[in-house]
C-alpha atoms as a PDB file:
ATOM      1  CA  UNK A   1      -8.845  -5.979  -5.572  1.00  0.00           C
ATOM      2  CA  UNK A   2      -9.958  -5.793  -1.978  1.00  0.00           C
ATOM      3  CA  UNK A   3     -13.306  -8.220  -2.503  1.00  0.00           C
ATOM      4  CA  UNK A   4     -10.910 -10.857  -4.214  1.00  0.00           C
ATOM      5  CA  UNK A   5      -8.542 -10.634  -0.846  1.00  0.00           C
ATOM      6  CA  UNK A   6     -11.732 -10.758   1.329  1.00  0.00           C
ATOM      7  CA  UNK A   7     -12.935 -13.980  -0.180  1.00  0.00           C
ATOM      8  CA  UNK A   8      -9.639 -15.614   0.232  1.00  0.00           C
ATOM      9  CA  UNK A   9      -9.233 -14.821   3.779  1.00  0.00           C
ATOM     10  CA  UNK A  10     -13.222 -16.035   4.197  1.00  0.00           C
ATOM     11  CA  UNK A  11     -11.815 -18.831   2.178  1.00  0.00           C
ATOM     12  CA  UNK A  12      -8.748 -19.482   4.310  1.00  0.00           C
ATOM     13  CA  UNK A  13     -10.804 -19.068   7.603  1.00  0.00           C
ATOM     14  CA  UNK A  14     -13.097 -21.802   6.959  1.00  0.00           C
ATOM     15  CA  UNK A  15     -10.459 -23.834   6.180  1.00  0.00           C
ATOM     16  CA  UNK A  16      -8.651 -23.035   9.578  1.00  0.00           C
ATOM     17  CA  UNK A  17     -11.676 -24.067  11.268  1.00  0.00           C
ATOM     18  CA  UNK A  18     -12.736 -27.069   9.681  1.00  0.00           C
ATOM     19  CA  UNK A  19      -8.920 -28.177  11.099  1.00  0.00           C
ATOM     20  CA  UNK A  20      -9.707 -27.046  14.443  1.00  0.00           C
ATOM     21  CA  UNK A  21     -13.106 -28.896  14.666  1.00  0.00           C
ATOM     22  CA  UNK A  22     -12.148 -31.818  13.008  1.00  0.00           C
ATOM     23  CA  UNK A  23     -11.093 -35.186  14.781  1.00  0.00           C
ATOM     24  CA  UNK A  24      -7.439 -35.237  14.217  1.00  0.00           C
ATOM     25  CA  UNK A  25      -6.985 -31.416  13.656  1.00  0.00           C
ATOM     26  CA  UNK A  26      -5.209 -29.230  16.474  1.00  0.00           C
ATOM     27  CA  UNK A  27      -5.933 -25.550  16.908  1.00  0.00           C
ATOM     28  CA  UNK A  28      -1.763 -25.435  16.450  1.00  0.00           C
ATOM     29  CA  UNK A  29      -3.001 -26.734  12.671  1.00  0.00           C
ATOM     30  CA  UNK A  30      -5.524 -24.467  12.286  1.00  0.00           C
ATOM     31  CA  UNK A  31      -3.245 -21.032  12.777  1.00  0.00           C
ATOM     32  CA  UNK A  32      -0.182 -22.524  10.563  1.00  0.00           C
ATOM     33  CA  UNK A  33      -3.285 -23.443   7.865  1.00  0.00           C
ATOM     34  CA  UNK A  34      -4.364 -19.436   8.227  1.00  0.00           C
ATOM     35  CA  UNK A  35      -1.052 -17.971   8.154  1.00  0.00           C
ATOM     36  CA  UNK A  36       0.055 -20.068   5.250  1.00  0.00           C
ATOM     37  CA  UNK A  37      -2.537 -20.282   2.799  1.00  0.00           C
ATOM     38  CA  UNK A  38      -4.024 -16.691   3.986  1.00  0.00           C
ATOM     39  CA  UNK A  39      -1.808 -13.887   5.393  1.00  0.00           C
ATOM     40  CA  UNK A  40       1.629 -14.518   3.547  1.00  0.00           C
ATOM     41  CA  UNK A  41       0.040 -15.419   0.416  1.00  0.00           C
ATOM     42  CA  UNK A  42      -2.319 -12.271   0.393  1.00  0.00           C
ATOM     43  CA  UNK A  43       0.264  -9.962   1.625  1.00  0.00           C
ATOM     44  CA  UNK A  44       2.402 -10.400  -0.848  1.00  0.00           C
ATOM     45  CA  UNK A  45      -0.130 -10.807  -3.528  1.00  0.00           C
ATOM     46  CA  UNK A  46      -1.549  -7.520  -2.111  1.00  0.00           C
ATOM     47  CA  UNK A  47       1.990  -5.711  -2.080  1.00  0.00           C
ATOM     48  CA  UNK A  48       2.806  -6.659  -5.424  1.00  0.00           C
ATOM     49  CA  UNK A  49      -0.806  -5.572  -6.961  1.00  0.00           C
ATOM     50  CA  UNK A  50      -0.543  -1.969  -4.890  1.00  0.00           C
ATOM     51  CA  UNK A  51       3.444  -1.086  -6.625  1.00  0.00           C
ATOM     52  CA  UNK A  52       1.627   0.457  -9.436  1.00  0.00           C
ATOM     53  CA  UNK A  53      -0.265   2.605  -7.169  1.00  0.00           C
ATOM     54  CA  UNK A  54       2.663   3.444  -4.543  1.00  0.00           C
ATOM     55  CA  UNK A  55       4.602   4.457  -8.334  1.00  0.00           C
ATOM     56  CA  UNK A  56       2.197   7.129  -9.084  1.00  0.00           C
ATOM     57  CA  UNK A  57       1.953   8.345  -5.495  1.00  0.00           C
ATOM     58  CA  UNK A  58       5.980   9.185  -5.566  1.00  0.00           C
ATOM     59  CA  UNK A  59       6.078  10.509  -8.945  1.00  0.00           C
ATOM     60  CA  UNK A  60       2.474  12.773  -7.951  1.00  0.00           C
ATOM     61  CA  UNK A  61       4.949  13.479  -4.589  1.00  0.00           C
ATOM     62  CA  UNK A  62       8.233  14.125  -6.330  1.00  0.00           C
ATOM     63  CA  UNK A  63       6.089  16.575  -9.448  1.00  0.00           C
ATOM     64  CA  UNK A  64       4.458  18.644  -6.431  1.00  0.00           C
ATOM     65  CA  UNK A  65       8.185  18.924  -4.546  1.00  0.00           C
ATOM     66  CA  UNK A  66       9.585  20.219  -7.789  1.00  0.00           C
ATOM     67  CA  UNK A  67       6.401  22.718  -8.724  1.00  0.00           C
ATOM     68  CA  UNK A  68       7.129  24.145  -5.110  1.00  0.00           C
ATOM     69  CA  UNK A  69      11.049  24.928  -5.570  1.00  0.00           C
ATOM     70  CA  UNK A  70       9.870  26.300  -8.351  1.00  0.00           C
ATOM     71  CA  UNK A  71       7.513  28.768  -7.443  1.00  0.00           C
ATOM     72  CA  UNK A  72      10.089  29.461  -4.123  1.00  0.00           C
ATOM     73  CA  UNK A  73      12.751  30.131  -7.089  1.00  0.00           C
ATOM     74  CA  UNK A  74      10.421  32.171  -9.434  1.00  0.00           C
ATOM     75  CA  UNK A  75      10.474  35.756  -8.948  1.00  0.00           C
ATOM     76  CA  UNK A  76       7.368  37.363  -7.683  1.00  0.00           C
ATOM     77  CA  UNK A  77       5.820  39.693 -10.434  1.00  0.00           C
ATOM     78  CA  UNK A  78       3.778  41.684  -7.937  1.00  0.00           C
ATOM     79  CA  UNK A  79       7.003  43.036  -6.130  1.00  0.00           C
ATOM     80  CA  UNK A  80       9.265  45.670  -7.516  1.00  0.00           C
ATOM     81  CA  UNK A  81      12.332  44.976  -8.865  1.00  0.00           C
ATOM     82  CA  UNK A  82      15.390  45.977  -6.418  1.00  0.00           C
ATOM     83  CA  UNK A  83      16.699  49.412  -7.627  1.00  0.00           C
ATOM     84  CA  UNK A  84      20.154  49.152  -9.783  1.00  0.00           C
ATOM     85  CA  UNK A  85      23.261  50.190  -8.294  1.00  0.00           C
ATOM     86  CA  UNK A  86      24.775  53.894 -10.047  1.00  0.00           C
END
């Protein structure tokens, strides 16, 4: 995932500069080519690819929350029980 968004920013930057260096390109050009072709595009492309992963983190978060009110709920074997009332 990360080597395909490294090649499109590489991709992206020589773009950028070939409009800054070129006769009729402005540097103005070559930062709206950048942040249109290159950092919208791969941030979104990048947020949608890493939902599957931020998924599993919550439901890894949410299983661990729930194992600890359980064992915060569970009674502890290695205490004695509290004696009955007569």
């Amino acid at each position: 995932m990360y080597l395909v968004a490294i090649a499109w920013i590489y991709v992206v930057l020589m773009m950028a500069i070939a409009e800054a260096t070129s006769s009729g390109g402005t540097l103005l050009g070559a930062l709206v080519t950048f942040a249109l072709y290159g950092l919208l595009p791969l941030a979104i492309v990048m947020y949608l690819m890493g939902t599957p992963m931020r998924a599993r983190a919550r439901k890894a978060a949410e299983a661990a929350a729930r194992d600890d009110m359980a064992a915060i709920s569970a009674p502890d074997p290695s205490r004695p029980a509290p004696p009955s009332a007569p």
